[in-house]
C-alpha atoms as a PDB file:
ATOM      1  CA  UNK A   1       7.132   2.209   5.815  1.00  0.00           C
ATOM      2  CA  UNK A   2       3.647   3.488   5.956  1.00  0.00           C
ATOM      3  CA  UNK A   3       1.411   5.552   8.319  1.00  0.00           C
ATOM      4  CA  UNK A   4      -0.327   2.335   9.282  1.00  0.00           C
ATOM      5  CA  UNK A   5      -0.890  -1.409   8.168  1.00  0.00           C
ATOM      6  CA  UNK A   6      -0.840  -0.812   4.762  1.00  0.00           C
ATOM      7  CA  UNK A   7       2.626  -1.784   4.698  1.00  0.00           C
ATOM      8  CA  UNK A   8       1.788  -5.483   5.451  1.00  0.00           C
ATOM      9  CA  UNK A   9       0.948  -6.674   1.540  1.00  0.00           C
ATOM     10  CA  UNK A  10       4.556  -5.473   0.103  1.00  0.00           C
ATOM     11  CA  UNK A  11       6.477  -6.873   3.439  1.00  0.00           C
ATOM     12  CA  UNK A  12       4.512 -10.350   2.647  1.00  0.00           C
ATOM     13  CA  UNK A  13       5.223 -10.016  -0.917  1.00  0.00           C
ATOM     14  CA  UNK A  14       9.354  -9.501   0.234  1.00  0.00           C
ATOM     15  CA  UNK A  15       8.945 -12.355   2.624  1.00  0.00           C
ATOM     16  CA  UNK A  16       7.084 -14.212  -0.358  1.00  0.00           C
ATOM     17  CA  UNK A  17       9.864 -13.571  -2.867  1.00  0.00           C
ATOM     18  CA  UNK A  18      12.860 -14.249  -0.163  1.00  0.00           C
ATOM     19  CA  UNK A  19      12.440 -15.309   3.143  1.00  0.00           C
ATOM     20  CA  UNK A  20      15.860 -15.191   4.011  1.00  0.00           C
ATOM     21  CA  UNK A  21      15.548 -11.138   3.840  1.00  0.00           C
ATOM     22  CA  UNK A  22      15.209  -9.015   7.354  1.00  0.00           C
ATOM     23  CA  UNK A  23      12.582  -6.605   7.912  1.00  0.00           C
ATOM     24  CA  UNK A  24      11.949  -3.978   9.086  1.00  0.00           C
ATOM     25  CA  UNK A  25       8.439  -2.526   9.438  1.00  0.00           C
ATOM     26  CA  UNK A  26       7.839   1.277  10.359  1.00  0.00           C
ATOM     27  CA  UNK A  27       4.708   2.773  11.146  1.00  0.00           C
ATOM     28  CA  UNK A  28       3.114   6.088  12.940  1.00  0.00           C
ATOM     29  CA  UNK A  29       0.095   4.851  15.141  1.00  0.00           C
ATOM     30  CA  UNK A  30       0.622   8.283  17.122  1.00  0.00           C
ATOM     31  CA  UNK A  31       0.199  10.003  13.574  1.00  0.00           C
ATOM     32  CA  UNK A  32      -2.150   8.150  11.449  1.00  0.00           C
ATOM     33  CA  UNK A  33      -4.284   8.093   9.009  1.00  0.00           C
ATOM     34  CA  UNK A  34      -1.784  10.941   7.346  1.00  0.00           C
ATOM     35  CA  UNK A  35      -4.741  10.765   4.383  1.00  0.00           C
ATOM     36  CA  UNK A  36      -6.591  14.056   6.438  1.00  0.00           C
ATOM     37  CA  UNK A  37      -3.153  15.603   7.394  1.00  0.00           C
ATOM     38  CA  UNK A  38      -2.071  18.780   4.745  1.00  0.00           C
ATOM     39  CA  UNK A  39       0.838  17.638   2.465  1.00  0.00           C
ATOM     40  CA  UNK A  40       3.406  19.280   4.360  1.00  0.00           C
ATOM     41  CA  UNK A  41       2.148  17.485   7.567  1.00  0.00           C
ATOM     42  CA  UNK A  42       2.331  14.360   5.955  1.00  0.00           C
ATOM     43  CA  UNK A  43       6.361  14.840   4.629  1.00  0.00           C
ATOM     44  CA  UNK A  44       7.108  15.291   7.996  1.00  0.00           C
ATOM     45  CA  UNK A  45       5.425  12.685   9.638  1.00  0.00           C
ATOM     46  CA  UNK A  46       6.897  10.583   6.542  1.00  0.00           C
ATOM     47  CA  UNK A  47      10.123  11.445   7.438  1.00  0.00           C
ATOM     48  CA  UNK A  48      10.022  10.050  10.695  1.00  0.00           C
ATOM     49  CA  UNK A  49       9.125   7.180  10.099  1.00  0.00           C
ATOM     50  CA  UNK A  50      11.777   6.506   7.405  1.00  0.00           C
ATOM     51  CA  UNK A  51      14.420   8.098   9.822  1.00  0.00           C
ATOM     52  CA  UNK A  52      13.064   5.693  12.002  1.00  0.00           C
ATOM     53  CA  UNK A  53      13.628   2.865  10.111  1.00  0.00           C
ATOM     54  CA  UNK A  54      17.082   3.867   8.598  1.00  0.00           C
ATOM     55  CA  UNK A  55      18.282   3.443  11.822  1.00  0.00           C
ATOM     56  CA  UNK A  56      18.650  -0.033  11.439  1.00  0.00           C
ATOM     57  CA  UNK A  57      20.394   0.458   8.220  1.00  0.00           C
ATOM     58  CA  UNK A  58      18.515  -1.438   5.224  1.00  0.00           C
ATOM     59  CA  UNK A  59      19.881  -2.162   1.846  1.00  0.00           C
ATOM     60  CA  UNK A  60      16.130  -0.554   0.389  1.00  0.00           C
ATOM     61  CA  UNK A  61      13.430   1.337   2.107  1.00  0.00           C
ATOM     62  CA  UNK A  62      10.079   1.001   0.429  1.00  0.00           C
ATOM     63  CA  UNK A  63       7.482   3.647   0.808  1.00  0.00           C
ATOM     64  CA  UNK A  64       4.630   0.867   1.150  1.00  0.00           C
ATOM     65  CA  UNK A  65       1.641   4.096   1.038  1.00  0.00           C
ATOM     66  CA  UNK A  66       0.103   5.901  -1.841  1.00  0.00           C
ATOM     67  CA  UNK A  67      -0.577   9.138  -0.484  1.00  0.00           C
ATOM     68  CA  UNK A  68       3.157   9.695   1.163  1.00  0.00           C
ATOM     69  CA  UNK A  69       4.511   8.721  -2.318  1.00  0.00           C
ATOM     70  CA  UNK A  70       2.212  11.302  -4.002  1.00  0.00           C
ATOM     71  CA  UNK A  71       3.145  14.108  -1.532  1.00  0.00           C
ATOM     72  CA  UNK A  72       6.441  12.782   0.225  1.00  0.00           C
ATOM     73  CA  UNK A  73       8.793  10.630  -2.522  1.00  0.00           C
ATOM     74  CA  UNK A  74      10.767  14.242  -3.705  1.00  0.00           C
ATOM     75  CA  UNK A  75      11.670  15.042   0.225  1.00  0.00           C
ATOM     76  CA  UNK A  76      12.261  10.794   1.398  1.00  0.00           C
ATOM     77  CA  UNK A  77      14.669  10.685  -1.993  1.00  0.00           C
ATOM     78  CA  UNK A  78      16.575  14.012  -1.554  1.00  0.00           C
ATOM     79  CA  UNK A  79      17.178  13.120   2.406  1.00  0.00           C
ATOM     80  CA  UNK A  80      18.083   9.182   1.517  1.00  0.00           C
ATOM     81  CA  UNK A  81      19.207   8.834  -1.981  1.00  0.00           C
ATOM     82  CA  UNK A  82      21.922   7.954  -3.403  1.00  0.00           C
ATOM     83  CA  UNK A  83      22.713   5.778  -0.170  1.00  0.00           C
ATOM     84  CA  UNK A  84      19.810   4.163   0.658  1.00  0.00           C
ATOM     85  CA  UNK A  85      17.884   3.781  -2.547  1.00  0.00           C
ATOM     86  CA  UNK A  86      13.395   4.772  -2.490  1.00  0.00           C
ATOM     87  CA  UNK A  87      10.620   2.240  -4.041  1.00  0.00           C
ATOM     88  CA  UNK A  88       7.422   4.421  -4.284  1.00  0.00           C
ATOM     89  CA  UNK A  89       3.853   3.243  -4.527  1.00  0.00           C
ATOM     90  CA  UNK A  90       2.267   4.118  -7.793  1.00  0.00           C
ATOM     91  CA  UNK A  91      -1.259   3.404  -7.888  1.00  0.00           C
ATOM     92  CA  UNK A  92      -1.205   0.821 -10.840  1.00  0.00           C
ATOM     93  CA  UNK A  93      -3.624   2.663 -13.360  1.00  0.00           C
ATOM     94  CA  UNK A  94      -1.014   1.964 -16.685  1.00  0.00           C
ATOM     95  CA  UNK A  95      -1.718  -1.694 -16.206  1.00  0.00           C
ATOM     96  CA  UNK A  96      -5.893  -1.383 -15.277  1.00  0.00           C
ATOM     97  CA  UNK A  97      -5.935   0.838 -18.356  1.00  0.00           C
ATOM     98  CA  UNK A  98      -4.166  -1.398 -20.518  1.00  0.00           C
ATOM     99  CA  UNK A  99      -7.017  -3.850 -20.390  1.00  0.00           C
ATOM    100  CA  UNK A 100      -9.407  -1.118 -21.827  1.00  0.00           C
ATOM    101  CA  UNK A 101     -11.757  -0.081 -18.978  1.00  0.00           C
ATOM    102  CA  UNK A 102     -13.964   1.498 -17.917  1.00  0.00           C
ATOM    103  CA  UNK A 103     -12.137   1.624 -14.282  1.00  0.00           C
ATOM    104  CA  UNK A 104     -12.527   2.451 -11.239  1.00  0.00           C
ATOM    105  CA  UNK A 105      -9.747   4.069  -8.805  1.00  0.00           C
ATOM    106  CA  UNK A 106     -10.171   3.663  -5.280  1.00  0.00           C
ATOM    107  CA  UNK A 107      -8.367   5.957  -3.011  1.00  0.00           C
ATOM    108  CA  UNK A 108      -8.115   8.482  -0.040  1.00  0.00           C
ATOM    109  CA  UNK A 109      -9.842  11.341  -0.464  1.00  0.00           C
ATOM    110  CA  UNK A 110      -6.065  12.946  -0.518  1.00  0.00           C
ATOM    111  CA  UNK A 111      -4.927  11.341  -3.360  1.00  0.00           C
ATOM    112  CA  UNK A 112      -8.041  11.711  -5.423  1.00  0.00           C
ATOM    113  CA  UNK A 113      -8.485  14.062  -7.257  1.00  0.00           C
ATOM    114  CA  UNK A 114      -4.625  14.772  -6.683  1.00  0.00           C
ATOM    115  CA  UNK A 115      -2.540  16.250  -9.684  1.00  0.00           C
ATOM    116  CA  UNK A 116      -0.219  13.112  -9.064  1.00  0.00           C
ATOM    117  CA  UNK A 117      -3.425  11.018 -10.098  1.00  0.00           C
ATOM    118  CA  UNK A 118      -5.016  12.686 -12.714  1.00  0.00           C
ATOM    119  CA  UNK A 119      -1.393  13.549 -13.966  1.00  0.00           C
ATOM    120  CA  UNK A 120      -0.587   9.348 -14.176  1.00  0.00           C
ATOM    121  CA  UNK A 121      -4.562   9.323 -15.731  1.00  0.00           C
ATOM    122  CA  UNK A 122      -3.243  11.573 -18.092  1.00  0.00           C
ATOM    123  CA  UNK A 123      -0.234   9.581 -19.010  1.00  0.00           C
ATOM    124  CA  UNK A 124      -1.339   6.384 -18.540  1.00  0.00           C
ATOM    125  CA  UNK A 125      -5.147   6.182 -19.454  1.00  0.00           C
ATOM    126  CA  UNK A 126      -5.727   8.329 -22.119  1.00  0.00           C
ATOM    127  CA  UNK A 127      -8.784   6.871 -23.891  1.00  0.00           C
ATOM    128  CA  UNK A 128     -10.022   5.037 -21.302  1.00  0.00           C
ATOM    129  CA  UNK A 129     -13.160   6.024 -19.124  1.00  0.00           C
ATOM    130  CA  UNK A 130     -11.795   6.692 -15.461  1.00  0.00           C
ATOM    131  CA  UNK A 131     -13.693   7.307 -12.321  1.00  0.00           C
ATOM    132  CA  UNK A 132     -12.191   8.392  -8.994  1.00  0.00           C
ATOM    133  CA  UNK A 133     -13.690   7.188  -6.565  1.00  0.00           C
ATOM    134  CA  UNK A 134     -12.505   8.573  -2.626  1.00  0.00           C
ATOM    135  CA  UNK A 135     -12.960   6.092   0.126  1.00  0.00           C
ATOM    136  CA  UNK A 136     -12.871   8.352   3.557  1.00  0.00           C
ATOM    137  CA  UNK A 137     -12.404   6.430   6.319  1.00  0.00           C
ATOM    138  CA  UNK A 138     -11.962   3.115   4.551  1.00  0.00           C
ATOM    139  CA  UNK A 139      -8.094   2.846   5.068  1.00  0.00           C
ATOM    140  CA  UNK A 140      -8.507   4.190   8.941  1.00  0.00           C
ATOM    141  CA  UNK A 141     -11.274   1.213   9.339  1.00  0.00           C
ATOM    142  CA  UNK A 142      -8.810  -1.410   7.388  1.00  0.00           C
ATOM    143  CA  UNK A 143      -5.625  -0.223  10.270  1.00  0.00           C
ATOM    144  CA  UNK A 144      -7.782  -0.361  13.593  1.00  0.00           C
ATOM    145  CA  UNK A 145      -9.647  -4.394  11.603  1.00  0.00           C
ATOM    146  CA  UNK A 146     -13.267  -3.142  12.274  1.00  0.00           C
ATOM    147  CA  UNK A 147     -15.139  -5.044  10.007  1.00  0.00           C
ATOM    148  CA  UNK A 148     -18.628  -3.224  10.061  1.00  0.00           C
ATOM    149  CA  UNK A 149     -16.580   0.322   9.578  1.00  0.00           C
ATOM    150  CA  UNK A 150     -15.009  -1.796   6.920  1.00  0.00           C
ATOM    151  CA  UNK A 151     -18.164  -3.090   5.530  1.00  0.00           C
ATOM    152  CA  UNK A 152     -19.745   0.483   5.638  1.00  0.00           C
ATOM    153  CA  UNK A 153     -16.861   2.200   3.611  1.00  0.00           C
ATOM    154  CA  UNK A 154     -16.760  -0.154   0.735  1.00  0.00           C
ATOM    155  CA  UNK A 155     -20.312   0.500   0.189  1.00  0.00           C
ATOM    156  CA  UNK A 156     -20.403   3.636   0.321  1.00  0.00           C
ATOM    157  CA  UNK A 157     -17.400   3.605  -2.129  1.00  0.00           C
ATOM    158  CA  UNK A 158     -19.312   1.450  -4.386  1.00  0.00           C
ATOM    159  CA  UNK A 159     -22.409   3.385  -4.421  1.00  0.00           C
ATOM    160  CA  UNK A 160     -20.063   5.692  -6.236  1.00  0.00           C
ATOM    161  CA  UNK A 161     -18.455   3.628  -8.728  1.00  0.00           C
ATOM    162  CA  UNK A 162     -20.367   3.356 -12.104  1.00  0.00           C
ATOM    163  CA  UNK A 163     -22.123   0.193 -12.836  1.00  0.00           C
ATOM    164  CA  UNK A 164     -19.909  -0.665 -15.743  1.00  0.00           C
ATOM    165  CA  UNK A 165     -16.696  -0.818 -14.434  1.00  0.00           C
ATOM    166  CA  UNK A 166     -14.557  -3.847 -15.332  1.00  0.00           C
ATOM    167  CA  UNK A 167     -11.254  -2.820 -13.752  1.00  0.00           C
ATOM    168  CA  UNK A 168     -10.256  -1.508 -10.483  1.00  0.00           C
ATOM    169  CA  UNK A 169      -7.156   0.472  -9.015  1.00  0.00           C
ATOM    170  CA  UNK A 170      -6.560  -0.476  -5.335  1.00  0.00           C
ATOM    171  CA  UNK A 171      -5.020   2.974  -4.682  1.00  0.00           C
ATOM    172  CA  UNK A 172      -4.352   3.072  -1.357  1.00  0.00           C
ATOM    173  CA  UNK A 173      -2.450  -0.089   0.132  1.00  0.00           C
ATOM    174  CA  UNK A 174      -4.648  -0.919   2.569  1.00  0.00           C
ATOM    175  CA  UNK A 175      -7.231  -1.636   0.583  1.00  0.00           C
ATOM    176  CA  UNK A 176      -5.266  -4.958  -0.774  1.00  0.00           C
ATOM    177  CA  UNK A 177      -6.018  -6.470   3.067  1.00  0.00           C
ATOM    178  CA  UNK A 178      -9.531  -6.002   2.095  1.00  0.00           C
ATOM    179  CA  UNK A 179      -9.742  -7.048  -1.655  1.00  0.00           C
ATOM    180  CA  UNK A 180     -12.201  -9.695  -1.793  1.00  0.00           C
ATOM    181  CA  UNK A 181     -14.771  -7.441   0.160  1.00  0.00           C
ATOM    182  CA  UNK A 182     -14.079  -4.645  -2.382  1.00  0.00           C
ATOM    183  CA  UNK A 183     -14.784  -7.438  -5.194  1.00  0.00           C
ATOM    184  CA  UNK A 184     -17.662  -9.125  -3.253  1.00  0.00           C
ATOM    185  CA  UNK A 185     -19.529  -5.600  -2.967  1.00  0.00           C
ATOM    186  CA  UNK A 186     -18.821  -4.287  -6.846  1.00  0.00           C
ATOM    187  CA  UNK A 187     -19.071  -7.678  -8.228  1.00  0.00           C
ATOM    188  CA  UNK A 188     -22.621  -7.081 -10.802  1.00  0.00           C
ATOM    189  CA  UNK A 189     -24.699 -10.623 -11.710  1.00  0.00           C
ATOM    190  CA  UNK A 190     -24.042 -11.840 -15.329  1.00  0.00           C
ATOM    191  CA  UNK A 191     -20.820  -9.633 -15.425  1.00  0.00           C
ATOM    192  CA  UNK A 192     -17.599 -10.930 -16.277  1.00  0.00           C
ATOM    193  CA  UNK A 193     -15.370 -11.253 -12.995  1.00  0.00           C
ATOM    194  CA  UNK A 194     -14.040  -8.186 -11.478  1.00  0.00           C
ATOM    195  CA  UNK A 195     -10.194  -7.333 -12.392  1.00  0.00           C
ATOM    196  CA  UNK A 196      -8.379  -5.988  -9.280  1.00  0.00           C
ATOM    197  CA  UNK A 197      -4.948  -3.941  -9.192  1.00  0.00           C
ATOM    198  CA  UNK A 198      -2.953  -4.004  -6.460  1.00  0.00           C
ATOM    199  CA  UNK A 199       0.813  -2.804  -5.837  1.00  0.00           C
ATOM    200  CA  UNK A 200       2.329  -4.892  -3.339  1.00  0.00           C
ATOM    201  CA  UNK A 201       4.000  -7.832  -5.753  1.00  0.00           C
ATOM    202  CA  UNK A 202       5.294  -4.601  -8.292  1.00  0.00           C
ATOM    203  CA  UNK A 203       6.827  -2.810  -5.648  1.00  0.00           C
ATOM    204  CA  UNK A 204       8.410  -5.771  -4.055  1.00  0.00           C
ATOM    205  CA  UNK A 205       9.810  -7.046  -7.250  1.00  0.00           C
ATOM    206  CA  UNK A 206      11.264  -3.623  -8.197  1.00  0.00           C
ATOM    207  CA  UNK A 207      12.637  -3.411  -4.436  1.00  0.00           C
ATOM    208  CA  UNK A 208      14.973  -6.125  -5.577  1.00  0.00           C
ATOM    209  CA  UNK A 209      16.030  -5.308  -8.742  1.00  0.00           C
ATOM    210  CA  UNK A 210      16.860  -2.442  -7.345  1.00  0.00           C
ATOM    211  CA  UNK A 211      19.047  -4.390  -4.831  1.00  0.00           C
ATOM    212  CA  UNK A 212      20.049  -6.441  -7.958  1.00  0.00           C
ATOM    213  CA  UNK A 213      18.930  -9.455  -6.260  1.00  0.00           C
ATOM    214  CA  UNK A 214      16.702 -12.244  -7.435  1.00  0.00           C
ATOM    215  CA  UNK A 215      13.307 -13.736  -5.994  1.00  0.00           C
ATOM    216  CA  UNK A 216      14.481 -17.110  -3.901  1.00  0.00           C
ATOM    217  CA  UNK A 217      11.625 -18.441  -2.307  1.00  0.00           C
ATOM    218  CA  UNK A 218      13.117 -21.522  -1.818  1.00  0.00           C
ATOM    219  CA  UNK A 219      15.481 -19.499   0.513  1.00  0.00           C
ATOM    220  CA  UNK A 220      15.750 -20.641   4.838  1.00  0.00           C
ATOM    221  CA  UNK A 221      12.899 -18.593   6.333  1.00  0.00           C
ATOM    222  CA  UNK A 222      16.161 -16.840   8.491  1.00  0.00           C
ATOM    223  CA  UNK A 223      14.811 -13.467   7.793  1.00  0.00           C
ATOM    224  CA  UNK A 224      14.310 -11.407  11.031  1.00  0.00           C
ATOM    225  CA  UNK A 225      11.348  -8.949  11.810  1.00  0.00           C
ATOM    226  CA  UNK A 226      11.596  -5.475  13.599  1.00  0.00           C
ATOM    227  CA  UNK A 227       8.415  -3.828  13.549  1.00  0.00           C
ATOM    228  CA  UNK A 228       8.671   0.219  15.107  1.00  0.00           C
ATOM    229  CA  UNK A 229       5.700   2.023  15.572  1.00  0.00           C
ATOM    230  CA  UNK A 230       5.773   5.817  15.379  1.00  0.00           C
ATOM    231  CA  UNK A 231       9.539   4.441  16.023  1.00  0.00           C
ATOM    232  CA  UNK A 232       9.795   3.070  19.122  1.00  0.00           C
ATOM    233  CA  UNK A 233      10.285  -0.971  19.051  1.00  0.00           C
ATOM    234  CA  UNK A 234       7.455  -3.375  19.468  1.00  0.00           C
ATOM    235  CA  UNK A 235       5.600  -6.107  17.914  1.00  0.00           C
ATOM    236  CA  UNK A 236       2.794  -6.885  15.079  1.00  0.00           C
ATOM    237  CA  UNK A 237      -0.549  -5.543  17.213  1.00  0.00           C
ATOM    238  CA  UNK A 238      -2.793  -7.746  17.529  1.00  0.00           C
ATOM    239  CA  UNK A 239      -5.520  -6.151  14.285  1.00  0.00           C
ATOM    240  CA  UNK A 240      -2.133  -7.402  11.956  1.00  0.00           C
ATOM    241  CA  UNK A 241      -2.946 -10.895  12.803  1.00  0.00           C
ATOM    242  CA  UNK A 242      -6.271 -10.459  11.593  1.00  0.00           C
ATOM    243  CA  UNK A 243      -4.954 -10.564   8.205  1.00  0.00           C
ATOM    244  CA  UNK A 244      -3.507 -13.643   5.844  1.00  0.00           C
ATOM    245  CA  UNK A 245      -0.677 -10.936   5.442  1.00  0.00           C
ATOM    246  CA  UNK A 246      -0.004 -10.289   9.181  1.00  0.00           C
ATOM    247  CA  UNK A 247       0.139 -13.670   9.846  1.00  0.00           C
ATOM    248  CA  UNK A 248       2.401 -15.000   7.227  1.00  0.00           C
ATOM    249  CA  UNK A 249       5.121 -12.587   8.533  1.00  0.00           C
ATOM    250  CA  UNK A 250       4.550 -13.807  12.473  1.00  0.00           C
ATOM    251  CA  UNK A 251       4.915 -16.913  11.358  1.00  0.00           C
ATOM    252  CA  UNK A 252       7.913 -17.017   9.060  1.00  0.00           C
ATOM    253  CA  UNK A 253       9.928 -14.720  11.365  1.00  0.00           C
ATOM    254  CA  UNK A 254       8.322 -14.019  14.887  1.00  0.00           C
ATOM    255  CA  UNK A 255       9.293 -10.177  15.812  1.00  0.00           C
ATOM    256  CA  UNK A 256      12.169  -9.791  17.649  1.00  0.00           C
END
């Protein structure tokens, strides 16, 4: 679940790992971007959409969005939990830091700045250089595939990031549809190559063990796809095709 297509890089990293597995996609197109709405607007909205998708019963429900697991993941656990277990999205800043820095996180201006960030900077970076770096409008311009809007945002994100970052976070899952523009645009001459960190093969992975399954991509590509949007049943819109992601998923299991 997410409030838009930022869900597509973790449901191609579960079709990756087993395509044998059913789907079940759940977004809010009457709702989105949640980034602008206030926290308690967002739980709500969240809600929905998981109720949404619980409906057709899953074994895990992943919370495939950054800023509904930094406002959200206490209310989708207490309503869900034990029964239907919840994978959050942590922006991956213990790994990025691990490598030393200086880095970069890239995220909506809701979760920047956020005490869920700085309190993970805190744990997880201490004694590394950090910059947060809010992207408005980038995530709403990755959903609707408008490539100029696209093009605009990550520019005006990098203008922001300092020149000697090595490392960045992807914080916000829609950003992954649009890492090698993010890399292309930060990318400096003479530097070493840009280190990107993502969340959707973590999250997958840890969906699963969960589940106490194993990856099988050798697995029939059986796996069936329902995709609800602000719960009602359709299929991928057409700016989901625009991405490798999208189309992986129509083509290993058409929607239903």
């Amino acid at each position: 679940m997410d409030s838009g297509l930022g869900l597509l890089p973790a449901a191609a990293a579960v079709r990756r790992l087993r395509p044998d597995a059913d789907l079940v996609l759940s977004w809010d197109p009457d709702g989105m971007p949640w980034g602008p709405r206030t926290p308690e607007d967002i739980t709500a909205r969240a809600l929905a959409v998981a109720e949404a998708a619980a409906a057709h019963r899953p074994d895990v429900l992943i919370v495939a969005c950054n800023t509904a697991s930094v406002h959200s993941l206490p209310a989708l656990r207490a309503r869900f939990e034990p029964d239907l277990p919840v994978i959050g999205t942590v922006p991956a800043i213990k790994p990025a830091a691990a490598g030393g820095g200086p880095v970069a996180i890239w995220a909506t201006p809701a979760t920047t700045g956020s005490a869920y960030q700085r309190g993970l900077i805190r744990d997880f970076a201490d004694g590394v250089t950090v910059a947060e770096v809010p992207c408005p409008g980038l995530a709403d311009a990755v959903h609707h595939a408008d490539r100029p809007a696209v093009d605009a945002a990550v520019a005006a994100a990098a203008a922001l990031t300092p020149e000697d970052v090595t490392t960045v976070v992807l914080g916000c899952t829609n950003y992954e549809l649009v890492a090698e523009p993010i890399r292309t645009a930060l990318q400096r001459p003479g530097h070493a190559p840009l280190i990107l960190h993502g969340t959707a093969g973590a999250v997958a992975a840890q969906a699963l063990r969960r589940l106490g399954e194993t990856a099988a991509q050798d697995a029939p590509a059986v796996g069936g796809l329902t995709v609800l949007l602000s719960g009602r049943e359709g299929v991928l819109p057409a700016e989901a095709l625009t991405y490798p992601e999208g189309r992986l998923l129509q083509a290993v299991s058409p929607a239903r």
